[in-house]
Protein backbone atom coordinates (compact mmCIF):
# COMPACT_ATOMS: atom_id res chain seq x y z
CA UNK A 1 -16.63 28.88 -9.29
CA UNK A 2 -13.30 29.15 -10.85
CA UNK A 3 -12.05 25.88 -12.64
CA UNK A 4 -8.42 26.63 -13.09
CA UNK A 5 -5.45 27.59 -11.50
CA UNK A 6 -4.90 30.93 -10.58
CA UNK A 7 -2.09 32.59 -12.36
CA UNK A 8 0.43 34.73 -10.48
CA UNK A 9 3.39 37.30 -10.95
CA UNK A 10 5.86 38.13 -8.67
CA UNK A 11 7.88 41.46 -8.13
CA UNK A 12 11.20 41.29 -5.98
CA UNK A 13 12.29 37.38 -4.78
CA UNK A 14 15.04 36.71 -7.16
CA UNK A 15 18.67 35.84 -7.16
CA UNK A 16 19.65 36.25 -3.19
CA UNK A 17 16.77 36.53 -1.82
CA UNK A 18 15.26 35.01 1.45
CA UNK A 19 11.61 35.45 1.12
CA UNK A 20 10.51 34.99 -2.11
CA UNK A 21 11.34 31.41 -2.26
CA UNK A 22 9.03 31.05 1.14
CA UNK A 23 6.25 32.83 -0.63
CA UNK A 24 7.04 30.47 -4.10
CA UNK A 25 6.55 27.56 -2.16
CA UNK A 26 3.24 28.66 -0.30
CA UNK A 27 1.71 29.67 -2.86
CA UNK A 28 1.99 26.22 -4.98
CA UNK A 29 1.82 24.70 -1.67
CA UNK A 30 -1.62 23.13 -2.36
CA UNK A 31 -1.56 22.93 -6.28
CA UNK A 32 -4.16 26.02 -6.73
CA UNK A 33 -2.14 28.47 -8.88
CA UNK A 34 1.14 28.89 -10.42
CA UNK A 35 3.80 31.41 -11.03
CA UNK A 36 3.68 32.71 -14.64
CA UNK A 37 5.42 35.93 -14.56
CA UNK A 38 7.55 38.20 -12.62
CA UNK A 39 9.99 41.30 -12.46
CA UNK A 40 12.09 39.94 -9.68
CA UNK A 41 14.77 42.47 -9.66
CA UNK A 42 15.02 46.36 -9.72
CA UNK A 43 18.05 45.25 -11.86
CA UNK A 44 16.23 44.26 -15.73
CA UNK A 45 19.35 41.39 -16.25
CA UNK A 46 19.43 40.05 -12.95
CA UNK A 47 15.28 39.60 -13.26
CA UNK A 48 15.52 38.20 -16.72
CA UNK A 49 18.29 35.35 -15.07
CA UNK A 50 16.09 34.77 -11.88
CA UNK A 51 12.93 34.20 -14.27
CA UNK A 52 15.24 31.67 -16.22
CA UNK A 53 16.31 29.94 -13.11
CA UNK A 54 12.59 29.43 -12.11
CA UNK A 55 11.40 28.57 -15.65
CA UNK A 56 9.19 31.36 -15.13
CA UNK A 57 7.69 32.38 -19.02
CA UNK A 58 7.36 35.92 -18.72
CA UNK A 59 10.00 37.64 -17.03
CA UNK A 60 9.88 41.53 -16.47
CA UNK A 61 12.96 44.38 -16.70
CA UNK A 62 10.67 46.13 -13.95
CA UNK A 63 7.40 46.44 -11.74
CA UNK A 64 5.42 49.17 -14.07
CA UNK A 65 6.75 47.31 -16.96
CA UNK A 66 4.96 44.52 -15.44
CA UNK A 67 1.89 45.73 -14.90
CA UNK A 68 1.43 47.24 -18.17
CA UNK A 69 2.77 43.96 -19.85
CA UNK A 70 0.22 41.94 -18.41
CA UNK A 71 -2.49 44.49 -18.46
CA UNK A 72 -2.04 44.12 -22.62
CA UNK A 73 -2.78 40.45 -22.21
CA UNK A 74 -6.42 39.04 -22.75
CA UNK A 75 -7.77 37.19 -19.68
CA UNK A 76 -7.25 33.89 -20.48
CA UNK A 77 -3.38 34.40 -19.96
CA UNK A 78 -2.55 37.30 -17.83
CA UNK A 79 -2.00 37.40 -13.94
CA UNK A 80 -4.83 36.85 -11.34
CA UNK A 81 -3.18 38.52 -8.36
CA UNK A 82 0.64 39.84 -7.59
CA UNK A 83 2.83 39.09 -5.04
CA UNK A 84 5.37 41.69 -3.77
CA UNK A 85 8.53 40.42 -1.35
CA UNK A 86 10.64 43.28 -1.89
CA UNK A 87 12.14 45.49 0.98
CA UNK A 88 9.82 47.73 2.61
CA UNK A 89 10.58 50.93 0.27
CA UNK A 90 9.22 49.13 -2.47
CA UNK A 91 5.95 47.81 -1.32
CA UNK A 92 3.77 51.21 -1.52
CA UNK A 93 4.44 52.01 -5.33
CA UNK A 94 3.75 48.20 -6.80
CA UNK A 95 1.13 47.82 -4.71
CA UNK A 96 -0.54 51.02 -5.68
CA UNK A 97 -0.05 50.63 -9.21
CA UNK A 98 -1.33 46.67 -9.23
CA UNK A 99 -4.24 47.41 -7.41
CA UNK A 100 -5.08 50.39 -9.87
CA UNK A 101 -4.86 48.04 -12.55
CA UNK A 102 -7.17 45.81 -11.44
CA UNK A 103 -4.94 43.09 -10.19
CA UNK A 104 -5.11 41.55 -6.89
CA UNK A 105 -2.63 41.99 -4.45
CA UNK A 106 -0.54 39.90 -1.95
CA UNK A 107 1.95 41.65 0.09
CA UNK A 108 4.97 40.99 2.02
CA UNK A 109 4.72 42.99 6.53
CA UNK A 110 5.11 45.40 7.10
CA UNK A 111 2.97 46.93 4.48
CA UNK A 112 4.42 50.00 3.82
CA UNK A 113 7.04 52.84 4.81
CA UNK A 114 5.80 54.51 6.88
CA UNK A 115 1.62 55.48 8.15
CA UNK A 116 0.84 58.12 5.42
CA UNK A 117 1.03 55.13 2.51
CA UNK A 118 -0.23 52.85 4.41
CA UNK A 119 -3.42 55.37 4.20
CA UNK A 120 -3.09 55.87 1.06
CA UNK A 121 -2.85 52.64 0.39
CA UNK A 122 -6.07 51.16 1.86
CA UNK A 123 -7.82 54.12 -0.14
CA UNK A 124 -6.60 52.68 -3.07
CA UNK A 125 -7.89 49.25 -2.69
CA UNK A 126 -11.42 50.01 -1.19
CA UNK A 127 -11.62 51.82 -4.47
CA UNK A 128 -10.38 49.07 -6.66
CA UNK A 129 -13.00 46.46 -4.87
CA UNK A 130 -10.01 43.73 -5.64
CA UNK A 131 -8.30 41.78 -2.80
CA UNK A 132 -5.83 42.42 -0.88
CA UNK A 133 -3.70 40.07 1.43
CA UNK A 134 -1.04 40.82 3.79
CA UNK A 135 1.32 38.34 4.86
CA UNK A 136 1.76 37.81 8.37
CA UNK A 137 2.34 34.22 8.32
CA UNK A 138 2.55 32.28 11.99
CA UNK A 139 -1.27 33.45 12.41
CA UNK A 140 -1.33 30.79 9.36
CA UNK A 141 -0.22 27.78 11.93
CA UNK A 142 -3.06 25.25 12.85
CA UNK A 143 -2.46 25.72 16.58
CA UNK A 144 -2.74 29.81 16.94
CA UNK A 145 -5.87 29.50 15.37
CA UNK A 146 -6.79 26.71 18.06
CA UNK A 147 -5.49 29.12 20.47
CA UNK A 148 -7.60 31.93 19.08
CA UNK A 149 -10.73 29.52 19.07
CA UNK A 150 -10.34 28.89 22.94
CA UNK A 151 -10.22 32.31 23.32
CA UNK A 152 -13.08 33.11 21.45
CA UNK A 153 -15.37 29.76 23.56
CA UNK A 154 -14.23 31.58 26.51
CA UNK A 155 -12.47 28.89 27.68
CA UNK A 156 -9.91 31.27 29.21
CA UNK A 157 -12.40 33.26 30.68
CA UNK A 158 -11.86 36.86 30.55
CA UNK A 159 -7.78 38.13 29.54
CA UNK A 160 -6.33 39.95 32.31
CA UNK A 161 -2.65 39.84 30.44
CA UNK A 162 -0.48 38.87 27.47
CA UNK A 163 2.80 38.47 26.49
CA UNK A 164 4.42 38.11 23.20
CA UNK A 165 8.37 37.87 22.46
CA UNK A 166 10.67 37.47 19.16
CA UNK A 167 13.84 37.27 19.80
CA UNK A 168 16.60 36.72 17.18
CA UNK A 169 20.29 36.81 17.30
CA UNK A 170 21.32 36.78 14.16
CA UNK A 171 21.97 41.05 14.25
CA UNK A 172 23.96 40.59 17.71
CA UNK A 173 27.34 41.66 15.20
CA UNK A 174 27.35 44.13 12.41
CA UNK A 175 27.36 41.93 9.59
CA UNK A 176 25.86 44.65 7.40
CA UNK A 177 28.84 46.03 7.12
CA UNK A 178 30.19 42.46 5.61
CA UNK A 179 27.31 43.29 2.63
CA UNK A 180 25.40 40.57 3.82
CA UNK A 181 22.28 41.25 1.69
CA UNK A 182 19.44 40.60 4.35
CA UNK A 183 20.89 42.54 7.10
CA UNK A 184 21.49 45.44 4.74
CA UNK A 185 18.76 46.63 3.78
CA UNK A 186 16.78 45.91 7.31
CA UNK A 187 19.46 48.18 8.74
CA UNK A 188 19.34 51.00 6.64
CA UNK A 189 15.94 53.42 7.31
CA UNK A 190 15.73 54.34 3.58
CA UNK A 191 14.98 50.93 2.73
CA UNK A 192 13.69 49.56 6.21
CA UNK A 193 11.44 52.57 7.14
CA UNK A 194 11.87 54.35 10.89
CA UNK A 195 12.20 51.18 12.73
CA UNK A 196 14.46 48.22 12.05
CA UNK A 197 13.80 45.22 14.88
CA UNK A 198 10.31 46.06 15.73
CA UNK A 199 9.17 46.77 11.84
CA UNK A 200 11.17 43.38 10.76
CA UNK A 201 9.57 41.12 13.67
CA UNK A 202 8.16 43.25 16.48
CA UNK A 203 5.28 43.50 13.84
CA UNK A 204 4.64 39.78 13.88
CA UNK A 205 4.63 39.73 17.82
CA UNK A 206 2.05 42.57 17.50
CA UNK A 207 -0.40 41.05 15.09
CA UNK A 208 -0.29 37.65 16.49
CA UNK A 209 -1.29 39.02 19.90
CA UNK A 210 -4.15 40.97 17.96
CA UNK A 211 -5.05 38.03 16.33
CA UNK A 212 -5.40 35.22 19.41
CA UNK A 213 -6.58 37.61 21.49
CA UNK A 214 -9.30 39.86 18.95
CA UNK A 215 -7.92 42.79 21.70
CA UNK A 216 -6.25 45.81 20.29
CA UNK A 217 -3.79 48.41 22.17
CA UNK A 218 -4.97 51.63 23.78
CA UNK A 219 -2.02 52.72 24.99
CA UNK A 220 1.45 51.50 24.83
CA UNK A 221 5.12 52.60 26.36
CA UNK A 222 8.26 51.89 24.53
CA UNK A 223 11.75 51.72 24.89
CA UNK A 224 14.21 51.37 21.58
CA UNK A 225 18.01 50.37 21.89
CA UNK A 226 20.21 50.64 19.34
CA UNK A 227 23.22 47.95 20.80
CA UNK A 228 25.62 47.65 17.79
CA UNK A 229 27.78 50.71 17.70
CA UNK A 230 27.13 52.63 14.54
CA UNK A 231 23.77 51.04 13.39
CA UNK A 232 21.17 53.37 12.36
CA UNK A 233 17.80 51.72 13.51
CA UNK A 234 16.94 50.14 17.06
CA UNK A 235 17.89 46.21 17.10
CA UNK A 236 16.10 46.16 20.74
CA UNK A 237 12.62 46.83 21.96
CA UNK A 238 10.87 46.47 24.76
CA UNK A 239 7.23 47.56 25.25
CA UNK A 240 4.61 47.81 27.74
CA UNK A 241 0.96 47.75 26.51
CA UNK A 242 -2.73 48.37 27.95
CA UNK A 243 -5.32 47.17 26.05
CA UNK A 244 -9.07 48.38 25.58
CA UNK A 245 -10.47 46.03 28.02
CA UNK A 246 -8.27 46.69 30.81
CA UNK A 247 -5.68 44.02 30.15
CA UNK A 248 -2.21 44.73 30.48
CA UNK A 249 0.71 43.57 27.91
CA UNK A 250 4.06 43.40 27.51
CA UNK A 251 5.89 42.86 24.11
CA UNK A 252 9.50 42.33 23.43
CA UNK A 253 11.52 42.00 20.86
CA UNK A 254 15.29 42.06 19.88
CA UNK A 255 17.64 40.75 16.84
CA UNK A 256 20.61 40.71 19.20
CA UNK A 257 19.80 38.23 21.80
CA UNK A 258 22.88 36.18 21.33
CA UNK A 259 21.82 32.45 20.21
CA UNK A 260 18.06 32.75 19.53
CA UNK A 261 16.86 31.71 16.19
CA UNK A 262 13.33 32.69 15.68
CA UNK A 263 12.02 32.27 19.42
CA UNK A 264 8.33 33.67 18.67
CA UNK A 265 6.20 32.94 21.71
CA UNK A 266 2.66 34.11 23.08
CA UNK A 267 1.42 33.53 26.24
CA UNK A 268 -2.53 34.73 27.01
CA UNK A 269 -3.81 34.52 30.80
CA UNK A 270 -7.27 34.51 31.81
CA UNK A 271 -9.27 34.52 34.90
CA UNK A 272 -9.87 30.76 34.50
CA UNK A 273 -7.00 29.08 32.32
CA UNK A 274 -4.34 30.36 29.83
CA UNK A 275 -2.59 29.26 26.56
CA UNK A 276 1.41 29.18 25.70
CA UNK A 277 2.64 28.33 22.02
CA UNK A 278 5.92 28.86 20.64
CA UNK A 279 7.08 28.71 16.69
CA UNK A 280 9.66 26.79 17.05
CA UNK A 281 7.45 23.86 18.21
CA UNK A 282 4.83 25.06 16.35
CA UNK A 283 2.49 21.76 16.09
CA UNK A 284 1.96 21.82 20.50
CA UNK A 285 -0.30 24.18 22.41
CA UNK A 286 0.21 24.28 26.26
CA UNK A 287 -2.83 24.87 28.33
CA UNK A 288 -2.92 25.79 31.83
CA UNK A 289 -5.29 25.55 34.38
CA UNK A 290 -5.21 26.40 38.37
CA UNK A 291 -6.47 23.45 39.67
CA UNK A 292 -5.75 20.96 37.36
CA UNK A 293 -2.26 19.81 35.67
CA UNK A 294 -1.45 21.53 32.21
CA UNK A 295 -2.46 20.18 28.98
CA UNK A 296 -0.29 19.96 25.47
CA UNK A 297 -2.39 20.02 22.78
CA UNK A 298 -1.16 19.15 19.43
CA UNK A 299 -2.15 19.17 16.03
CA UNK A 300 -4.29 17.12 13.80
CA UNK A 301 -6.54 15.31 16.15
CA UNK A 302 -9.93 14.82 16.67
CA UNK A 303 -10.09 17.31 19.92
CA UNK A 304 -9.25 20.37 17.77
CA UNK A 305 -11.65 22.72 17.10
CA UNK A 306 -13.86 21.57 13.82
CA UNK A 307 -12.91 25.03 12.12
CA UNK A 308 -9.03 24.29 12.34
CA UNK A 309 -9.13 20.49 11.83
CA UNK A 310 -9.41 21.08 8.09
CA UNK A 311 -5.98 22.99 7.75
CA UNK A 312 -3.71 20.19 8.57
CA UNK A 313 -2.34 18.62 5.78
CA UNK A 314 -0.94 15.49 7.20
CA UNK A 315 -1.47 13.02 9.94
CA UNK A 316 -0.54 14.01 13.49
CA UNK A 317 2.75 13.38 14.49
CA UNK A 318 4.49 14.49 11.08
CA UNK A 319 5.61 17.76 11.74
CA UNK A 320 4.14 21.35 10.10
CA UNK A 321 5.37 24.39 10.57
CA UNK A 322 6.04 27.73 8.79
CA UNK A 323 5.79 27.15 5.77
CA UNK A 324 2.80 25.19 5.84
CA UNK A 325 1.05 28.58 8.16
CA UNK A 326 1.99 30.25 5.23
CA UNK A 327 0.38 27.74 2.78
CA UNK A 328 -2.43 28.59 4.99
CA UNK A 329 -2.85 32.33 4.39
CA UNK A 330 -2.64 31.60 0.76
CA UNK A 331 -5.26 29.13 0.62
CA UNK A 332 -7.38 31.74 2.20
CA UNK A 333 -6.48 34.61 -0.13
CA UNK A 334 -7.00 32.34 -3.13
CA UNK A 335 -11.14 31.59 -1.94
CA UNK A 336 -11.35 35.22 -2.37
CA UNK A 337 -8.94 35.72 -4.97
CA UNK A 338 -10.85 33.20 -7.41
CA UNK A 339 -14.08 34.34 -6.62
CA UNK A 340 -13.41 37.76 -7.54
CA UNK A 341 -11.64 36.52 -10.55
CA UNK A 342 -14.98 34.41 -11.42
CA UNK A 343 -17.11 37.58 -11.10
CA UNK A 344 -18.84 36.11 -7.93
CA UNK A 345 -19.28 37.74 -4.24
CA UNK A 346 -15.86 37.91 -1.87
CA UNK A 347 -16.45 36.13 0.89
CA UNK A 348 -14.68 37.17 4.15
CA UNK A 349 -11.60 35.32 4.72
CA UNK A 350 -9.11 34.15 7.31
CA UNK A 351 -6.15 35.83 6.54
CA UNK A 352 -4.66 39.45 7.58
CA UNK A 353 -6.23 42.73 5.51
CA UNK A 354 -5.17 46.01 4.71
CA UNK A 355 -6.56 47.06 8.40
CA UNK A 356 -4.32 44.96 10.29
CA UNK A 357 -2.00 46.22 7.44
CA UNK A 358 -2.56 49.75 8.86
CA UNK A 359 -2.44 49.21 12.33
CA UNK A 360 0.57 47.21 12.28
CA UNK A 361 1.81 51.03 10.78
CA UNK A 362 0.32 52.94 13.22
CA UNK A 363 2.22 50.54 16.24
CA UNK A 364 5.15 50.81 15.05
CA UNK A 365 4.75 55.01 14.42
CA UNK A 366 3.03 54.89 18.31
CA UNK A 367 6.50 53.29 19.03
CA UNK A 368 8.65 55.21 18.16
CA UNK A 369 7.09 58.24 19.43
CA UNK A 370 6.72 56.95 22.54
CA UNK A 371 10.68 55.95 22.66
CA UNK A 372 11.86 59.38 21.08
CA UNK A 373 10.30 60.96 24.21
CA UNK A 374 11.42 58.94 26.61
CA UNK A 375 9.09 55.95 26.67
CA UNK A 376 6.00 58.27 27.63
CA UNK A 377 2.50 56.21 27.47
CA UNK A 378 0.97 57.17 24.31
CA UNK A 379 -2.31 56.36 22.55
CA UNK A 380 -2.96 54.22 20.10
CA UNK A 381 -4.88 55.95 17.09
C-alpha cells in the first residue's frame, strides 16, 4: 500500500481555461495527491505564467518536454499519473506518449479525434499495463450509481425503454465568432473532431445511459442540425436507439435550446417501476411505480445502497453535485493508480476505461453516418 500522496502533472488547463480548474479541484478533492508539474499551454510563456499562478514547481514549455522532463527524474519526485484537459486534437498524442513512458493516464471525453486513435490508443495502454481513466464525470454522482444499483437488484424489472437528454443554450448565438475561447474551439472540426454538440455532451448522455442501464446500442438512427448560419459542426441532435435486449431509446441533445444550462436527465422504464434523475438536482432520485405513489430518494441516508453510502462526503441535506461526482472518479482512479505505483495487483475500479473510451468513438462515428445518409438505422460496431 502506497503511503504518500500521489504526485500529478497536468497538460492543457491554464490561463482561460474552463476545465482544468474542475479537474484541479477533483483531484485534491479528498487530500490523496497533488499537482506538482504541468505544461499547461501549447504556448511555453503562457504555461510558465499559469504554473506561477498555481504555485505549481515544475512548469513545462510543452507536453513531450514534459514527459521527458519527468521521465529524467528518480521516483521519489517525478509524476504518478497525467492529466490531459486540452481540446480534443490534443488528447491522442499526450496520451500516447505518457502512456509509453510509463506514466498513468487520466483523460478529459471524448477521448480522442476521431475512431482510428481511439484504436490505437487502447493498443497502447494494454501494452503499457498502466492505468488509464477517462473522465466522464456525472456517472461520478452518488445517486446514478443508486440508480444503476436498482437496476442491477432488478428492482425495475426488465428495461423496455430509456431516455437521456442534454440540452444547453449557451451556442443558441454565434459567439465564436466574438473569440470566445470555449465556443471556439468546440466549433471548429480541426480541433473538435467530426461532431461538435453530440462529441461535447451527446457523449455524456450516451455513457450515462450505458452506465445505469449496463445495455449497449445495436442500432441507432440520427438526425444532425446545424441551426446557426455559418457554423461548421451540428449544434442539434436527435437520435433514436435500439438496444441489444430489445429496448428502445431515444437520445437528444442540443447547445441551442434557448435558456437551458446543463439540463442532463435520464429516465429508465421497466416492466415493474422506473427511475428519473436530473444534474441539476443532482442529490434526488425519483422512483416510480404503477400502483403506488412515486418516491424521491436522496442522498446520504441510511436506505441507499451499502456500495454508494460510502461516497457521500457530507451529511444529507448539504448539497453535492458535480464536482464532488468528479471527486468521485478520481478517488477511484487513484485505488488503482497507487497500487500500480506500489508494484501491487490493479484492482478493477468504478470509473470509465479506455472501452467506454472507444465506444463513446464509435457512437459518435455511427452518428454521423447515420445523419450523412439521411438518418438510415445503422449498426453499432
Amino acid at each position: 500500500m502506497l503511503n504518500r500522496k500521489l504526485r500529478f502533472g497536468m497538460i492543457g488547463g491554464g490561463r482561460g481555461a474552463f476545465i482544468g480548474a474542475v479537474h484541479r479541484i477533483a483531484a485534491r478533492m479528498d487530500g490523496m495527491a497533488e499537482l506538482v508539474a504541468g505544461a499547461f499551454s501549447s504556448d511555453a510563456e503562457r504555461s510558465k505564467a499559469s504554473a506561477k499562478d498555481l504555485f505549481v514547481p515544475r512548469a513545462y514549455g510543452s507536453y513531450q518536454e514534459m514527459a521527458a522532463g519527468e521521465q529524467k527524474l528518480g521516483k521519489d519526485e517525478r509524476i504518478d499519473f497525467v492529466t490531459i484537459v486540452t481540446p480534443n486534437d490534443q488528447h491522442f498524442g499526450p496520451a500516447k506518449l505518457f502512456l509509453e513512458s510509463g506514466f498513468n493516464v487520466v483523460l478529459d471525453k471524448p477521448m480522442t479525434l476521431n475512431v482510428d486513435e481511439a484504436l490505437q490508443l487502447r493498443e497502447v495502454a494494454k501494452k503499457s499495463k498502466g492505468v488509464f481513466v477517462l473522465t466522464h464525470n456525472y456517472p461520478g454522482n452518488v445517486m446514478v450509481k443508486q440508480a444503476r444499483e436498482l437496476v442491477r437488484s432488478g428492482a425495475l424489472g426488465d428495461v423496455r425503454k430509456v431516455v437521456v437528454e442534454y440540452t444547453q443554450g449557451w451556442l443558441s448565438q454565434p459567439i465564436e465568432k466574438t473569440g470566445q475561447k470555449q465556443a471556439s474551439w468546440r466549433t471548429d472540426p480541426k480541433r473538435s473532431g467530426a461532431s461538435g454538440c453530440l462529441g461535447d455532451i451527446g457523449t455524456h448522455a450516451e455513457h450515462i445511459a450505458r452506465y445505469v442501464t449496463g445495455l449497449k446500442i445495436k442500432e441507432l438512427c440520427a438526425e444532425l442540425t446545424t441551426f446557426v448560419s455559418g457554423r461548421a459542426l451540428e449544434d442539434d441532435g436527435n437520435l433514436l436507439l435500439r438496444y441489444e435486449n430489445g429496448a428502445k431509446g431515444v437520445l437528444h441533445a442540443s447547445q441551442i435550446a434557448v435558456g437551458e444550462e446543463n439540463r442532463l436527465v435520464l429516465r429508465v422504464y421497466g416492466t415493474k417501476a422506473a427511475i428519473e434523475w436530473q444534474q441539476e438536482h443532482p442529490n434526488e432520485l425519483t422512483v416510480l411505480y404503477p400502483d403506488k405513489p412515486r418516491e424521491i430518494w436522496r442522498r446520504g441516508n441510511g436506505y441507499n445502497a451499502q456500495n454508494v453510502q460510502g461516497l457521500t462526503r457530507i451529511p444529507s441535506g448539504h448539497p453535492e453535485g458535480y464536482l464532488e461526482g468528479f471527486g468521485n472518479v478520481y478517488r477511484e482512479a487513484y485505488r488503482a493508480i497507487s497500487a500500480q505505483v506500489a508494484g501491487e495487483k490493479i484492482p478493477e475500479i468504478d470509473a470509465p476505461s479506455i472501452d467506454d473510451g472507444v465506444i463513446g468513438m464509435q457512437f459518435l462515428a455511427t452518428a454521423i453516418d447515420s445523419a450523412k445518409k439521411g438518418g438510415v438505422w445503422l449498426k453499432m460496431p
